[in-house]
Protein backbone atom coordinates (compact mmCIF):
# COMPACT_ATOMS: atom_id res chain seq x y z
CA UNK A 1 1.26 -20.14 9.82
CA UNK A 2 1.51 -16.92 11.72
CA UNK A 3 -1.97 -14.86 12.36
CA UNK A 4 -1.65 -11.05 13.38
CA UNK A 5 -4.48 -8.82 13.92
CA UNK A 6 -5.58 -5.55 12.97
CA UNK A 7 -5.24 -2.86 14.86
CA UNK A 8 -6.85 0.66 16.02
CA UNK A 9 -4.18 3.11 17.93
CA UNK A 10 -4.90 6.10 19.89
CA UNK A 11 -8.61 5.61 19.76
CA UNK A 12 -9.44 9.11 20.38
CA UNK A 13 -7.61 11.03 23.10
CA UNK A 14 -5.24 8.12 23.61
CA UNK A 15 -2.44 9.13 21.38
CA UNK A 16 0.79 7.17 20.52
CA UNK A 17 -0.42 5.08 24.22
CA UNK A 18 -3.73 3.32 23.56
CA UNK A 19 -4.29 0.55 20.93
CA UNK A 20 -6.99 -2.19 20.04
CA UNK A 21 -6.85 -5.76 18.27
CA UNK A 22 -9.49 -5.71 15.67
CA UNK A 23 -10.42 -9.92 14.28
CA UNK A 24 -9.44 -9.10 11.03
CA UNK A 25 -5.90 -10.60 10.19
CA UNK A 26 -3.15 -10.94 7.91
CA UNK A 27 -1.35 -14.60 7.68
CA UNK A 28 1.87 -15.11 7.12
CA UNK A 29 2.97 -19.10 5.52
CA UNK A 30 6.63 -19.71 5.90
CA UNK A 31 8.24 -23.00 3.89
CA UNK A 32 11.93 -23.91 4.51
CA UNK A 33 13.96 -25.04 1.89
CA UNK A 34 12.83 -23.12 -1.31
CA UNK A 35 12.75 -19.73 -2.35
CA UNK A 36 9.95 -16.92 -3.37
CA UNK A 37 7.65 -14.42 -2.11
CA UNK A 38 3.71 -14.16 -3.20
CA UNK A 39 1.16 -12.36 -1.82
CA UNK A 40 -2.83 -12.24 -2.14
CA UNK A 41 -5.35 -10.13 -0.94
CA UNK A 42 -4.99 -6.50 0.42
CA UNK A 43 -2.11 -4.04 -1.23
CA UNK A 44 -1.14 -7.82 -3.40
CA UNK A 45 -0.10 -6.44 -6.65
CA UNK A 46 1.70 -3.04 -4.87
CA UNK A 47 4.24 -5.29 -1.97
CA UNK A 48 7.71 -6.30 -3.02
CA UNK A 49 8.40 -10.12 -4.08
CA UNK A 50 12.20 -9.62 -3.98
CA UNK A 51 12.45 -9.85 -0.06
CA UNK A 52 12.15 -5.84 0.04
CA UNK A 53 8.55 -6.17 1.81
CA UNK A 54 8.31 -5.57 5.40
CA UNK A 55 8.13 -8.99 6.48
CA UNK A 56 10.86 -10.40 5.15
CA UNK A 57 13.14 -7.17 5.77
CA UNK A 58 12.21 -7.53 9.63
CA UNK A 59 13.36 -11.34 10.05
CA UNK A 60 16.19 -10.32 8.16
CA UNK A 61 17.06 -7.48 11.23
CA UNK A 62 15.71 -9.95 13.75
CA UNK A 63 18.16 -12.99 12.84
CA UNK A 64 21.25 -10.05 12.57
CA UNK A 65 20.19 -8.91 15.77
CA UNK A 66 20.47 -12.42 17.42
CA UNK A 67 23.95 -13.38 15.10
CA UNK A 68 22.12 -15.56 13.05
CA UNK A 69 21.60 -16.39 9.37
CA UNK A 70 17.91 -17.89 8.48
CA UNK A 71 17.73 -20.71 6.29
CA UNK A 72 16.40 -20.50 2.78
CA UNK A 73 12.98 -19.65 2.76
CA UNK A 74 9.47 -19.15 1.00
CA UNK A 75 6.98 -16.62 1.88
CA UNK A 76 3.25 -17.04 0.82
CA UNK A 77 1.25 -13.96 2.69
CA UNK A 78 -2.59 -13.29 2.48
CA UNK A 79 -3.87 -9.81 3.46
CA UNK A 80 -7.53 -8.98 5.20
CA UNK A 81 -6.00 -5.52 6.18
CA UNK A 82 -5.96 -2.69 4.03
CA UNK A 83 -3.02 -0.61 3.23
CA UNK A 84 -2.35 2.76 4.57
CA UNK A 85 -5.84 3.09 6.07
CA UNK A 86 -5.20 3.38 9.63
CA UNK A 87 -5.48 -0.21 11.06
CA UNK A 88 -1.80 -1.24 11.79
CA UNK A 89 -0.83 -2.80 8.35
CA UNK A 90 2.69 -2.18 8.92
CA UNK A 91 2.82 -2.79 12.52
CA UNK A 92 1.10 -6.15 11.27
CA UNK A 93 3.90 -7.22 9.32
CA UNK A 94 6.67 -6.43 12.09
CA UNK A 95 5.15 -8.48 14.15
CA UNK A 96 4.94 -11.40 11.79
CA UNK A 97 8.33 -10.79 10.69
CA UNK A 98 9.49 -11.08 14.43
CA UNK A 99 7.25 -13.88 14.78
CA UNK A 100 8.63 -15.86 11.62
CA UNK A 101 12.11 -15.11 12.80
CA UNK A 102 11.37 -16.42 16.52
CA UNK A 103 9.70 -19.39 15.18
CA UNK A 104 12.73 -20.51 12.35
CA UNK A 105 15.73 -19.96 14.67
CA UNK A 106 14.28 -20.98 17.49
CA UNK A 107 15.45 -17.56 19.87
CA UNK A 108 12.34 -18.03 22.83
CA UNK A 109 11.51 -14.54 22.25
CA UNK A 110 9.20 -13.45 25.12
CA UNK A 111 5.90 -11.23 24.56
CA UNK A 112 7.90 -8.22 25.56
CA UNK A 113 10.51 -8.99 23.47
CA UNK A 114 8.37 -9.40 20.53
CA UNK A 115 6.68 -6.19 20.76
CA UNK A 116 9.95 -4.01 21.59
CA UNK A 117 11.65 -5.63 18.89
CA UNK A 118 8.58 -4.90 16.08
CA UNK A 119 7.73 -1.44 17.94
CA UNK A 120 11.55 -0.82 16.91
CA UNK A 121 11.65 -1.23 13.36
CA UNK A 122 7.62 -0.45 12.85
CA UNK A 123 8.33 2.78 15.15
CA UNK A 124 4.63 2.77 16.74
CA UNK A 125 4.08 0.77 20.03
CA UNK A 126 0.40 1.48 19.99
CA UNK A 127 0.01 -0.76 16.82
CA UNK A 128 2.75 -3.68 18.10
CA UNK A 129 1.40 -3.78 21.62
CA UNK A 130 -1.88 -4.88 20.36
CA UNK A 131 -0.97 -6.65 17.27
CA UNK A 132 1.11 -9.31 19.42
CA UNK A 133 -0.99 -8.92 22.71
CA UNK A 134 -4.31 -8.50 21.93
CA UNK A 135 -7.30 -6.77 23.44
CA UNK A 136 -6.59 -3.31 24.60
CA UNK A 137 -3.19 -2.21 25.22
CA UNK A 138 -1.85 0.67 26.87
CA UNK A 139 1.83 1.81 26.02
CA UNK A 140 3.95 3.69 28.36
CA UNK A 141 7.22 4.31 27.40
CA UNK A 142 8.92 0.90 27.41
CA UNK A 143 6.43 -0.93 28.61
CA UNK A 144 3.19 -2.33 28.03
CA UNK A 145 -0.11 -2.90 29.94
CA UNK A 146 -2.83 -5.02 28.80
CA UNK A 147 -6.31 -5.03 29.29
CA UNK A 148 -9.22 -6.76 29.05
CA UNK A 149 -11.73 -4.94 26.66
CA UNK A 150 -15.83 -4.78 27.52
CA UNK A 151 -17.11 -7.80 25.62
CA UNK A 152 -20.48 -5.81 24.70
CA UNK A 153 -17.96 -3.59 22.52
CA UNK A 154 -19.15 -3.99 18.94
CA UNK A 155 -16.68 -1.81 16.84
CA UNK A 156 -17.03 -0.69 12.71
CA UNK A 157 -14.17 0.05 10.82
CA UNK A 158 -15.63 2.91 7.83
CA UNK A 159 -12.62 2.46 5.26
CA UNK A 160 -12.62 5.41 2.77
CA UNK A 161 -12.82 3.02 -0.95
CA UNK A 162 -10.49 6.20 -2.68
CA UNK A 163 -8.28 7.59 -0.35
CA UNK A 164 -4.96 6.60 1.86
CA UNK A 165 -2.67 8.06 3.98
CA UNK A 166 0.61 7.48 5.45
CA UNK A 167 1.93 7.73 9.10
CA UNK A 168 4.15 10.39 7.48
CA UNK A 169 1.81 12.79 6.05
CA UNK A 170 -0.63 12.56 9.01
CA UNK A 171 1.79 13.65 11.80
CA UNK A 172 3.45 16.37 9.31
CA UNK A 173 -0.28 17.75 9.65
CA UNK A 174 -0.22 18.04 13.60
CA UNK A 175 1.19 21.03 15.60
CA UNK A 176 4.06 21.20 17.38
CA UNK A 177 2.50 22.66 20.10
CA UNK A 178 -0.92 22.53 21.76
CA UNK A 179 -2.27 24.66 24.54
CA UNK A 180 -2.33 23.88 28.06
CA UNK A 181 -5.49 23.40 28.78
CA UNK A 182 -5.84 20.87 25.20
CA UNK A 183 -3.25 18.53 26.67
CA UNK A 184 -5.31 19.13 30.46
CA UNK A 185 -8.65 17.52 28.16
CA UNK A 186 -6.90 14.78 26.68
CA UNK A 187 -5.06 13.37 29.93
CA UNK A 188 -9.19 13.58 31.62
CA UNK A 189 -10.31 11.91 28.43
CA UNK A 190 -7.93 9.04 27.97
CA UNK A 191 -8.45 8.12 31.49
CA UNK A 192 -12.13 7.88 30.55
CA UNK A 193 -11.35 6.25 27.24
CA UNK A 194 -9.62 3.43 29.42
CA UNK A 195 -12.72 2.85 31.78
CA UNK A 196 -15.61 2.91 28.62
CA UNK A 197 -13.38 0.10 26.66
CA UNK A 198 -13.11 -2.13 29.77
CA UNK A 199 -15.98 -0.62 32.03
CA UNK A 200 -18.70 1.46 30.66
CA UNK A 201 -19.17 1.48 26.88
CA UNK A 202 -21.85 3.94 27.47
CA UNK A 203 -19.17 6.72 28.01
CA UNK A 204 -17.52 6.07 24.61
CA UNK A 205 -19.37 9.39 22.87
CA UNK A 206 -17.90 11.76 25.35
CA UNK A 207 -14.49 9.51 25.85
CA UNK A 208 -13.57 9.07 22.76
CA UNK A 209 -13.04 13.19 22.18
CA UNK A 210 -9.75 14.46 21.50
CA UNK A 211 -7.72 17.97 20.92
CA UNK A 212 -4.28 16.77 19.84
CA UNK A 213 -4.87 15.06 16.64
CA UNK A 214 -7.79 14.34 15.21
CA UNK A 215 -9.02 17.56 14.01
CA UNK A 216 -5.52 18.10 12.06
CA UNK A 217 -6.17 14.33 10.61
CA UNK A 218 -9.83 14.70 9.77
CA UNK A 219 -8.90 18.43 7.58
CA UNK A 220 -6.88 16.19 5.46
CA UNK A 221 -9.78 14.12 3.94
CA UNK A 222 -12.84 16.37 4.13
CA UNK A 223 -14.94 13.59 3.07
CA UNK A 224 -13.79 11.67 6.82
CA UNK A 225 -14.19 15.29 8.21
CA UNK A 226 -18.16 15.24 7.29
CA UNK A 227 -18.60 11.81 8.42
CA UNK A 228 -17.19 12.02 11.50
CA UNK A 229 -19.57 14.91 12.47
CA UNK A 230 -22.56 12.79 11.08
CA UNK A 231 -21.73 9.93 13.52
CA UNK A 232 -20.97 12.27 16.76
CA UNK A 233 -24.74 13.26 15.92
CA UNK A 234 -26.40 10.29 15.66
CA UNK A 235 -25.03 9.81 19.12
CA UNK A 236 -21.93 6.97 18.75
CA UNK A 237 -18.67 6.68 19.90
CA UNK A 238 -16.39 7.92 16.67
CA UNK A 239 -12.59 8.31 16.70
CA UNK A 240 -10.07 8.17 13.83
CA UNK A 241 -8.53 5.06 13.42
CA UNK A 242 -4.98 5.38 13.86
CA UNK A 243 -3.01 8.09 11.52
CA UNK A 244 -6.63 7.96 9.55
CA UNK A 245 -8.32 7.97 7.10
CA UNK A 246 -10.40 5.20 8.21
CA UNK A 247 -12.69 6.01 11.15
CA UNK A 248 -13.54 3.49 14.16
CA UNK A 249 -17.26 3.81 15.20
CA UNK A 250 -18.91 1.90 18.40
CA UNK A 251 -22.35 0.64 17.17
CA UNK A 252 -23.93 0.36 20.73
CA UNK A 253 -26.17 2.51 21.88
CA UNK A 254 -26.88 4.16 18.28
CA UNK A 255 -27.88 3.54 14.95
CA UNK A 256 -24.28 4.38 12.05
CA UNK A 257 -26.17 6.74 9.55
CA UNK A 258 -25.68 5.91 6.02
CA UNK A 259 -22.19 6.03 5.05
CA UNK A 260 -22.63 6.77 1.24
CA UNK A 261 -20.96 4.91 -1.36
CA UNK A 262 -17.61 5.72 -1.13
CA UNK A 263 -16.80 3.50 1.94
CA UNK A 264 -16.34 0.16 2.88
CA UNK A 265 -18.07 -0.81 6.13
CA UNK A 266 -16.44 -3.63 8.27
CA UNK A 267 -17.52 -5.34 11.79
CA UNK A 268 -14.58 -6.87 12.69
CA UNK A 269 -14.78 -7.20 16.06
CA UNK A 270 -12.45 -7.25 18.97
CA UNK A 271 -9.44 -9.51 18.97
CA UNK A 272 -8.23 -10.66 22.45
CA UNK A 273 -6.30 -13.19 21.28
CA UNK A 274 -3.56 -11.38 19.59
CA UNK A 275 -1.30 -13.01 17.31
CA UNK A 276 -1.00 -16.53 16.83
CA UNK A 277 2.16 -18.92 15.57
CA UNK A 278 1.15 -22.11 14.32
CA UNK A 279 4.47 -24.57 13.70
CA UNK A 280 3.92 -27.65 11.99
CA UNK A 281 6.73 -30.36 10.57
């Protein structure tokens, strides 16, 4: 059984760098010696059963990469994250898919290795760092530094019930250029960012502010676009969750005003643990 986490990237101001395990996970089941792919839960009558889905496409590149051929396998997965929403689904099932592959050929993969090699084919370190790691992660280039995150941090995933959006569409929405002093705000604020997740939760209403992305993101669903502004008023931290259009709120310190019917509200919250392999005979 192989457990991997949900994720939040950039959380605010912390774009393509910062990410956050959320305790709300997909598992993964893998059987030697038979054949077949199923799949319950979130997105379970949309993913490929003919070895097309993510999963089974990244053990495939993971056992070429090594010069190996996996054995004959079954796949059972159950999903708790939701598709296209903005909380790592796809950097989820990378990292299982790395994860499976590790675990079947038996390659040692380090934690390092596991998140360059699913940050490679899922394209997004933000999401890998944290899926595999855990806790807050903070991606820099090639590498990766974790952290521990405050442990009075009580996050609340608002997941729009109608809408979705894909990596794609939300970075064709973002300029290609931002002004100085934009890019001046968000290096001040993601230093912030990184001292109210692990330090001072009290800051997240101010840290959590961003000029690079989220505006562009938010336009696309106005319906995200009004709540956002709803929570910043009531006096919570608010970012967009990844490429949107779910939105991450921080309960503390506030009260979330009503969201209205047409989202799902989840308290997940934080994952330290990261992702988990469980072999059995």
């Amino acid at each position: 059984m192989i457990r991997v986490p949900a994720t939040s990237a950039n959380l605010g101001p912390g774009f393509d760098c910062l990410g956050l395990a959320l305790e709300l996970c997909n598992e993964v089941s893998i059987e030697t010696g038979s054949t077949g792919v199923s799949w319950s839960g979130e997105g379970a009558d949309e993913l490929p059963t003919d070895g097309g889905d993510r999963v089974s496409r990244t053990m495939a590149a993971v056992a070429a990469a090594a010069g190996r051929e996996l054995p004959s396998f079954s796949l059972r997965g159950r999903n708790a994250i939701p598709l296209e929403c903005g909380l790592g689904s796809s950097a989820a099932a990378a990292a299982a898919g790395v994860l499976a592959a590790d675990a079947l050929l038996g390659l040692g993969l380090g934690p390092g290795e596991i998140v360059s090699s699913a940050a490679g084919i899922e394209g997004h370190p933000d999401n890998a760092a944290a899926a595999v790691l855990g806790g807050l992660t903070i991606a820099v280039g090639d590498a990766v530094v974790r952290a521990e995150p405050h442990p009075s941090l009580s996050p609340a995933v608002l997941v729009p019930r109608e809408h979705r959006q894909s990596t794609q569409t939300a970075r064709a929405a973002l300029a290609e250029q931002v002004p100085f002093s934009d890019a001046i705000f968000n290096v001040q604020h993601v230093a912030l960012a990184v001292v109210a997740l692990t330090e001072r939760p009290d800051l997240l209403r101010v840290a959590l502010d961003d000029r690079l992305h989220q505006a562009a993101r938010l336009a696309l669903v106005p319906e995200a676009e009004a709540l956002y502004g709803s929570i910043r008023r009531a006096g919570l931290g608010v970012c967009v969750s990844g490429a949107g259009p779910s939105l991450l709120v921080f309960e503390g310190g506030g009260v979330l005003p009503d969201v209205g019917d047409g989202w799902e509200v989840l308290r997940p919250g934080v994952r330290s643990a990261g992702a988990e392999v469980d072999v059995r005979p």
